[in-house]
C-alpha atoms as a PDB file:
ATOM      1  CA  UNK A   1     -62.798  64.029 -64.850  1.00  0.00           C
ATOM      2  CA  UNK A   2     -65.132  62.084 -62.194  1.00  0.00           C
ATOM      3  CA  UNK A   3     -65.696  58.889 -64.786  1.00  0.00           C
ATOM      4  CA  UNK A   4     -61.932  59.246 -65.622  1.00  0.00           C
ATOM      5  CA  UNK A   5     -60.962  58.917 -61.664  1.00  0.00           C
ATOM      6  CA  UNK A   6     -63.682  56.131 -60.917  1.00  0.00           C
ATOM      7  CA  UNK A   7     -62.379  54.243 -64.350  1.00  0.00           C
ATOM      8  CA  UNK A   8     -58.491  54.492 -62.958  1.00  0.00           C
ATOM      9  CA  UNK A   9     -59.429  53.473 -59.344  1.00  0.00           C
ATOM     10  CA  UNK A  10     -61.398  50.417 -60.635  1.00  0.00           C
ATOM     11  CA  UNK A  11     -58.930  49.378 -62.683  1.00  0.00           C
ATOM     12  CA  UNK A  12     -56.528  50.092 -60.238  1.00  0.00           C
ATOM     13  CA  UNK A  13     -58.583  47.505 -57.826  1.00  0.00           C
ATOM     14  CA  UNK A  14     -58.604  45.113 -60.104  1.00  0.00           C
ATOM     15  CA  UNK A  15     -55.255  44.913 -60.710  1.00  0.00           C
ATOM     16  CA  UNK A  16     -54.388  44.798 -57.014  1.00  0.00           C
ATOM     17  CA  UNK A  17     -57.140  42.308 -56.248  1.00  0.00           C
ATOM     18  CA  UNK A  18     -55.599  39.996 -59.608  1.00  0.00           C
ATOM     19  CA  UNK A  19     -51.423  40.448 -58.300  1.00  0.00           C
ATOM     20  CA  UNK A  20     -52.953  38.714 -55.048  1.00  0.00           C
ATOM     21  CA  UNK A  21     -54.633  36.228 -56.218  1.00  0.00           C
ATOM     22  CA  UNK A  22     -51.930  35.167 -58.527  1.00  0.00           C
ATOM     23  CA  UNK A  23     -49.317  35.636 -55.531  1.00  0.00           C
ATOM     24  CA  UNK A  24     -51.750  33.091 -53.264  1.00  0.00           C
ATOM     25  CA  UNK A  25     -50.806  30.260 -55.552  1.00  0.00           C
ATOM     26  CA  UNK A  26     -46.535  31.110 -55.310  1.00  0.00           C
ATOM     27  CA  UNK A  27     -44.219  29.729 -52.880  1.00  0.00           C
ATOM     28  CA  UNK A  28     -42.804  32.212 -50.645  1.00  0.00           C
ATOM     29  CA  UNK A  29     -41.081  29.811 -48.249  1.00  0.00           C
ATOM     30  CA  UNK A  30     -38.574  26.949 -47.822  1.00  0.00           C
ATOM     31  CA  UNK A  31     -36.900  24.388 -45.892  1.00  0.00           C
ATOM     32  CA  UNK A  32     -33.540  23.312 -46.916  1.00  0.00           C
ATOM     33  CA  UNK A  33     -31.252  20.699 -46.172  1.00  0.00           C
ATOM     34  CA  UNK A  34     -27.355  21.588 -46.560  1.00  0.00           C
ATOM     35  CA  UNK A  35     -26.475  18.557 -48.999  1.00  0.00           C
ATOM     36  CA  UNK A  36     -22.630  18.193 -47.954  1.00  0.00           C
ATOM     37  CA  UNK A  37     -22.722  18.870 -44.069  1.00  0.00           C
ATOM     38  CA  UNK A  38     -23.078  15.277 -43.019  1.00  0.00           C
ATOM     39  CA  UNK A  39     -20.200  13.905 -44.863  1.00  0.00           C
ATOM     40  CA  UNK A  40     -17.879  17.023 -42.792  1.00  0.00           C
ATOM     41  CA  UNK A  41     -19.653  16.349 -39.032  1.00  0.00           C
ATOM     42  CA  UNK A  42     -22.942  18.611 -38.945  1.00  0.00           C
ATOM     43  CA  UNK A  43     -26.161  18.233 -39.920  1.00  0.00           C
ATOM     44  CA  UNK A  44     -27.657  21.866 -41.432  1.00  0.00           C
ATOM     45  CA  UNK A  45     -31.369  22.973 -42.494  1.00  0.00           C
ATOM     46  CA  UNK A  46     -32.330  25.900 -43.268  1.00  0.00           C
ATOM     47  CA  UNK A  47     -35.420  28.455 -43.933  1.00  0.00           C
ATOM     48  CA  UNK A  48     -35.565  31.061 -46.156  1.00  0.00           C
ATOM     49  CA  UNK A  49     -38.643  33.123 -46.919  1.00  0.00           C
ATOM     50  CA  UNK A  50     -39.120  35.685 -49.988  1.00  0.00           C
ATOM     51  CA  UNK A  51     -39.727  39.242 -49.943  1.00  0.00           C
ATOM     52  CA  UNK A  52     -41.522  39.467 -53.426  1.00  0.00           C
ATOM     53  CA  UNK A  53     -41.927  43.436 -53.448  1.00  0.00           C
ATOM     54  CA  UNK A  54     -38.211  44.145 -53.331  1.00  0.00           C
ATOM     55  CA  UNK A  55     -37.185  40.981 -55.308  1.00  0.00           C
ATOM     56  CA  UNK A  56     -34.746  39.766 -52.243  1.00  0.00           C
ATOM     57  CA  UNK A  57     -34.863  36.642 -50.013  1.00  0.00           C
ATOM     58  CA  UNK A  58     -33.819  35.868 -45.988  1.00  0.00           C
ATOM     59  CA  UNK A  59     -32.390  32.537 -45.199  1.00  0.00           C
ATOM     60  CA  UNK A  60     -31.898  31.591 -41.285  1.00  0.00           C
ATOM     61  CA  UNK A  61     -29.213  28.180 -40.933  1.00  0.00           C
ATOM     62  CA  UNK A  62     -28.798  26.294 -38.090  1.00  0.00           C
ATOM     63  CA  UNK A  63     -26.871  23.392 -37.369  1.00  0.00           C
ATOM     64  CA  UNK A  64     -25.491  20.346 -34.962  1.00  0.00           C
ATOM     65  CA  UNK A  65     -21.857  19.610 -34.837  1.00  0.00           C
ATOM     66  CA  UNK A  66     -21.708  16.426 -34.301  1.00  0.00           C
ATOM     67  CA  UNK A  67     -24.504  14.586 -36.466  1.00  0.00           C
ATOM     68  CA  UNK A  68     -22.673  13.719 -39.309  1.00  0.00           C
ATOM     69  CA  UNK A  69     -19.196  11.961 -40.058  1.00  0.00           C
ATOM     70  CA  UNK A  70     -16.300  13.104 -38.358  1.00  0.00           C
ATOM     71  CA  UNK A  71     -13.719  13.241 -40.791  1.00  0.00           C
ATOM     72  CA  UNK A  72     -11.178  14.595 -38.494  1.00  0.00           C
ATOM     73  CA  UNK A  73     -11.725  11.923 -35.755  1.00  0.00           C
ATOM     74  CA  UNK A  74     -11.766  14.968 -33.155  1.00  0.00           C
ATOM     75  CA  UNK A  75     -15.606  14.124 -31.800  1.00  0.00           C
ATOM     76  CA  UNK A  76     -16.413  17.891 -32.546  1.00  0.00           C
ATOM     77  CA  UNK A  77     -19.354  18.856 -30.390  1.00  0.00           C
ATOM     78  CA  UNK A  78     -21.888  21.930 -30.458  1.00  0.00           C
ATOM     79  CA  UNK A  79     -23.585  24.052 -32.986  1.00  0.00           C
ATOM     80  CA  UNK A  80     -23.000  26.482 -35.840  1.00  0.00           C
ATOM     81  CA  UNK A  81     -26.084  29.800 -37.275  1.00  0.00           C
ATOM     82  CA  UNK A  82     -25.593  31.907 -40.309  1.00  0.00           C
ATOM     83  CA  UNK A  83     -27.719  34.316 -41.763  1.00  0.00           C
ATOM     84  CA  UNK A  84     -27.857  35.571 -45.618  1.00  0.00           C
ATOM     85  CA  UNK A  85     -29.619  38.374 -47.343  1.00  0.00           C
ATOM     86  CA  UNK A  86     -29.974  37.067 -50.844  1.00  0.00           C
ATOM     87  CA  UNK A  87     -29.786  39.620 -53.480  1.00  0.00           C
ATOM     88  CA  UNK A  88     -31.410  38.100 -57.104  1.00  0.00           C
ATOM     89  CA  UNK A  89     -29.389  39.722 -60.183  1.00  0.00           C
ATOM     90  CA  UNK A  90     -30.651  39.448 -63.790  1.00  0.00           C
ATOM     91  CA  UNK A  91     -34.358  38.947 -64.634  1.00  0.00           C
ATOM     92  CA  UNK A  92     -36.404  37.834 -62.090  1.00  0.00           C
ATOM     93  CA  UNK A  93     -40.002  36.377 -62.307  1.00  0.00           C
ATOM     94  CA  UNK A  94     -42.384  36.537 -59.591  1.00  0.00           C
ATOM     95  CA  UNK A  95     -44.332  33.402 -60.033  1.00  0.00           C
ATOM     96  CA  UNK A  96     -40.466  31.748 -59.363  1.00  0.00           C
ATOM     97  CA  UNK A  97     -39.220  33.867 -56.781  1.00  0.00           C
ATOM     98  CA  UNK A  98     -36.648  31.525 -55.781  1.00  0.00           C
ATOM     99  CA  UNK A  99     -35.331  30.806 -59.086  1.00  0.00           C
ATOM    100  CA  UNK A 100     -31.746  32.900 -60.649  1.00  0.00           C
ATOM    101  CA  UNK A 101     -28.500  33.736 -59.806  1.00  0.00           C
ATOM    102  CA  UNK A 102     -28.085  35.866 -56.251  1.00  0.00           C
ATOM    103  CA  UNK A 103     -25.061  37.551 -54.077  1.00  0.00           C
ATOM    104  CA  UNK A 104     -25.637  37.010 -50.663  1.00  0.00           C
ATOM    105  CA  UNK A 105     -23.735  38.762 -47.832  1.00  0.00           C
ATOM    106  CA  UNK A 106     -23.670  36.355 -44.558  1.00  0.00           C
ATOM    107  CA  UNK A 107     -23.193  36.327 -40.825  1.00  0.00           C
ATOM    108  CA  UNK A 108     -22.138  32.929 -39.492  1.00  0.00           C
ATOM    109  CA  UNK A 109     -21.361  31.718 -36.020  1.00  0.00           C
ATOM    110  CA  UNK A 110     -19.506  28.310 -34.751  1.00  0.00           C
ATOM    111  CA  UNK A 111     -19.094  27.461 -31.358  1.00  0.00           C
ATOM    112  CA  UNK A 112     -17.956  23.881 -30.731  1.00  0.00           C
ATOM    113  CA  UNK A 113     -15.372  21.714 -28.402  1.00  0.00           C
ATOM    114  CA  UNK A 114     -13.317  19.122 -29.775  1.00  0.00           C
ATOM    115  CA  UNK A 115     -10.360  16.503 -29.076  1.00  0.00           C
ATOM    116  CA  UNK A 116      -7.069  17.953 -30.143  1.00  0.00           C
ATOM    117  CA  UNK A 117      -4.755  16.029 -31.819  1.00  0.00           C
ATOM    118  CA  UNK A 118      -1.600  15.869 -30.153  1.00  0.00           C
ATOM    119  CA  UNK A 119      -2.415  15.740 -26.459  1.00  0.00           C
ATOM    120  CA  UNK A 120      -6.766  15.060 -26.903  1.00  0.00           C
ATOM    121  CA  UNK A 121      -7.840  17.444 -24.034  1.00  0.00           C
ATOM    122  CA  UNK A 122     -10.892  19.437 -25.196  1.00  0.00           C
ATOM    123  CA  UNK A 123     -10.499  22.823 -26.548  1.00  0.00           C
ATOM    124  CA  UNK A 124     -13.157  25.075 -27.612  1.00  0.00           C
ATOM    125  CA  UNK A 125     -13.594  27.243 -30.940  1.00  0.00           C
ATOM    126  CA  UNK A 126     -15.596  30.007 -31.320  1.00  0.00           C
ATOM    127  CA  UNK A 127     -15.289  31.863 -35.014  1.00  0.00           C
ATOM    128  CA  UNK A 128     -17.454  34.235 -36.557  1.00  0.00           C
ATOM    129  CA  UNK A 129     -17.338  34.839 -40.458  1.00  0.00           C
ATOM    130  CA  UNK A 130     -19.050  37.764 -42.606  1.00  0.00           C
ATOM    131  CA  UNK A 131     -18.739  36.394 -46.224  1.00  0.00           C
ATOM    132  CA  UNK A 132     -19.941  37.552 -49.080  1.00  0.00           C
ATOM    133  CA  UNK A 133     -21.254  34.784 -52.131  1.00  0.00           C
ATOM    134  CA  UNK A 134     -22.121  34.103 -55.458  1.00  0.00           C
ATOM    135  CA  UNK A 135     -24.429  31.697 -56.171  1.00  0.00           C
ATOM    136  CA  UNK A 136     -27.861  29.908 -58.028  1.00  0.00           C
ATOM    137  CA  UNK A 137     -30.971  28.901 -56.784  1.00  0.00           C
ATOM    138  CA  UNK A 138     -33.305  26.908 -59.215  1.00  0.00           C
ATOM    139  CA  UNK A 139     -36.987  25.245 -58.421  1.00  0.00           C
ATOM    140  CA  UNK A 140     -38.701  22.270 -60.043  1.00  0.00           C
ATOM    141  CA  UNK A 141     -41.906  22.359 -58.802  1.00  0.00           C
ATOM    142  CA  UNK A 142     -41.900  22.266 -54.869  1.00  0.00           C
ATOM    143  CA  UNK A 143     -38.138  20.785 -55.168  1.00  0.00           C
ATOM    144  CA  UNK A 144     -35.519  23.394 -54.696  1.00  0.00           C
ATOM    145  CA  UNK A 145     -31.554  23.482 -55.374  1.00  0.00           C
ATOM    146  CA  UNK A 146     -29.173  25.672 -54.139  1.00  0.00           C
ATOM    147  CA  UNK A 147     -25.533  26.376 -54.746  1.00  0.00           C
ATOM    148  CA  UNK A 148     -23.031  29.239 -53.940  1.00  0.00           C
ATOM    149  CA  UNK A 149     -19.184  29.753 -53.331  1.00  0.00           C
ATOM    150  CA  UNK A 150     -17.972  32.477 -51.441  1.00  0.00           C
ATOM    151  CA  UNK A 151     -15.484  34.635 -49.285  1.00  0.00           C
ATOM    152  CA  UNK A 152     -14.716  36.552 -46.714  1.00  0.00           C
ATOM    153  CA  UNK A 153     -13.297  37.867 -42.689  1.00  0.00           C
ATOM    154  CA  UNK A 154     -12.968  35.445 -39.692  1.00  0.00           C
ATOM    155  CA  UNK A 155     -12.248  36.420 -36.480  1.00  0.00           C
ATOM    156  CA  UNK A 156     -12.120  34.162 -33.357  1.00  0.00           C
ATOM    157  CA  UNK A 157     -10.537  31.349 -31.764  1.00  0.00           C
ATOM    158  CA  UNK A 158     -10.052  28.805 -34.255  1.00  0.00           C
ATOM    159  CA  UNK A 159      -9.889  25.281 -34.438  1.00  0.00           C
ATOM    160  CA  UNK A 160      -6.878  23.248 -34.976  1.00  0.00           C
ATOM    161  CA  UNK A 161      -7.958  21.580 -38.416  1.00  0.00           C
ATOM    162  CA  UNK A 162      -9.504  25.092 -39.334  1.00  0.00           C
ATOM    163  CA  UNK A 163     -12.810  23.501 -40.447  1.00  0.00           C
ATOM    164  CA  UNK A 164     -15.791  25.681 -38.697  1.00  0.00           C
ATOM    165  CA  UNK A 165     -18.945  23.590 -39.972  1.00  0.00           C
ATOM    166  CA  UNK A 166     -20.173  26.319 -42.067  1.00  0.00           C
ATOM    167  CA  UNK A 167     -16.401  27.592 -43.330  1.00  0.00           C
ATOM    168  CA  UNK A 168     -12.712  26.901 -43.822  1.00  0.00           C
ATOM    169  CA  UNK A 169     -10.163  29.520 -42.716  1.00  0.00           C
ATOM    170  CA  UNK A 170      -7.694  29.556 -45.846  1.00  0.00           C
ATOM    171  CA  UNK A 171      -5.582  27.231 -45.672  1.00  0.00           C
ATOM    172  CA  UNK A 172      -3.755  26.697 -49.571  1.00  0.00           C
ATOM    173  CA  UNK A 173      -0.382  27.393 -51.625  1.00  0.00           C
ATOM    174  CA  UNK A 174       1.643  26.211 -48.463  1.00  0.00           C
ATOM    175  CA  UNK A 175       0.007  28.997 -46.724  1.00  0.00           C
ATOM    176  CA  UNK A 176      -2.341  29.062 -43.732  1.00  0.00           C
ATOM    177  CA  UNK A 177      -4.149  32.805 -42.527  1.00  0.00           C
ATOM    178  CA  UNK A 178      -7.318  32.520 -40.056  1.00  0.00           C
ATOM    179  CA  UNK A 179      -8.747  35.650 -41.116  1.00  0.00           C
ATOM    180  CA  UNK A 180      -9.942  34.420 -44.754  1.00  0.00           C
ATOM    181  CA  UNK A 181     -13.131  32.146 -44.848  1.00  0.00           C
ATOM    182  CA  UNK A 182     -14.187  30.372 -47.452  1.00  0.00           C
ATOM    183  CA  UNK A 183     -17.735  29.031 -47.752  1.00  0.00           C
ATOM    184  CA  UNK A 184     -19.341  26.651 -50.677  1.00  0.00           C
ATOM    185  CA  UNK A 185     -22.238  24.271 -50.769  1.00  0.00           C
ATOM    186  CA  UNK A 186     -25.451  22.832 -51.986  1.00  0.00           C
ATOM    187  CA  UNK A 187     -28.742  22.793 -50.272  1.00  0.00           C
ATOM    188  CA  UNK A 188     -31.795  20.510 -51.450  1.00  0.00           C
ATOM    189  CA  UNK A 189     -35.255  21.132 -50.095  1.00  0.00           C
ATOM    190  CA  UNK A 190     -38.801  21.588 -50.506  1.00  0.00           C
ATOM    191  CA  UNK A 191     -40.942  25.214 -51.309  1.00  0.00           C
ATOM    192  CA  UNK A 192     -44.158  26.180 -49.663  1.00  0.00           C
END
């Protein structure tokens, strides 16, 4: 029973010692750039670390309205954060952690001033959205791409175009309702 016990508990050691050193050579972390939020008025990056024992990652957005082209001429000014708990579905493979397809529920925040159009005295919008999305994250090497469409609640005071720099309040089928968000992007950047 004794040479059974020490035979499990070195093995066991081993095992543990050989998941680490394999895990030392992964990348658990990266920066992201959101690929589309300069051409709508903001410029986005983002981090998102992996938590490799429960097959999930955190991602942490921030961004400034106002670097980026205004496309609604309204000189939108101040920032946007969002936060995502992505959950990986289908296989997963732990020297990839960032690879597969994920649904991700998010927080996001905008608070900016801008130019109204019919009278252009500045009013302010503050809108919060919790969203949930479907999307798929893929690495090549240290590059990473990421992509996701989603849905959800706002609540808030809205802006006049409905464009929050991070979602737009529905706004289709001759129909208008400042309670639904919709959210989609890309996001290129670089694993560590």
């Amino acid at each position: 029973m004794k040479n059974k016990i020490s035979k499990f508990t070195v093995i066991f050691f081993l095992l543990i010692s050989t998941s680490s050193f394999l895990n030392a050579n992964v990348n658990l972390n990266a920066i992201k750039f959101t690929f589309l939020s300069w051409t709508s008025g903001s410029t986005k990056l983002s981090y998102e670390r992996v938590f490799p024992e429960i097959k999930q990652t955190g991602e942490l957005c921030a961004g400034l309205i106002c670097a980026g082209y205004d496309k609604y001429k309204n000189n939108p000014l101040g920032f946007t954060l969002r936060y995502g708990h992505k959950f990986f579905i289908g296989s997963y493979n732990v020297e990839k952690p960032f690879d597969g397809f994920f649904l991700r529920p998010e927080i996001i925040y905008s608070h900016f001033s801008y130019d109204k159009k019919d009278d252009k005295i500045r009013s302010l919008a503050q809108m919060a959205s919790v969203i949930g999305t479907f999307g798929y994250q893929k690495t090549f090497g240290s590059f990473i791409v990421d992509g996701w469409v989603g849905g959800g609640f706002a609540f808030g005071n809205s802006a006049d175009t409905g464009y929050h720099h991070g979602f737009q309040l529905w706004n289709w089928f001759n129909s208008y309702n400042k309670n639904i968000a919709l959210s989609f992007s890309i996001r290129l950047g670089w694993c560590f």
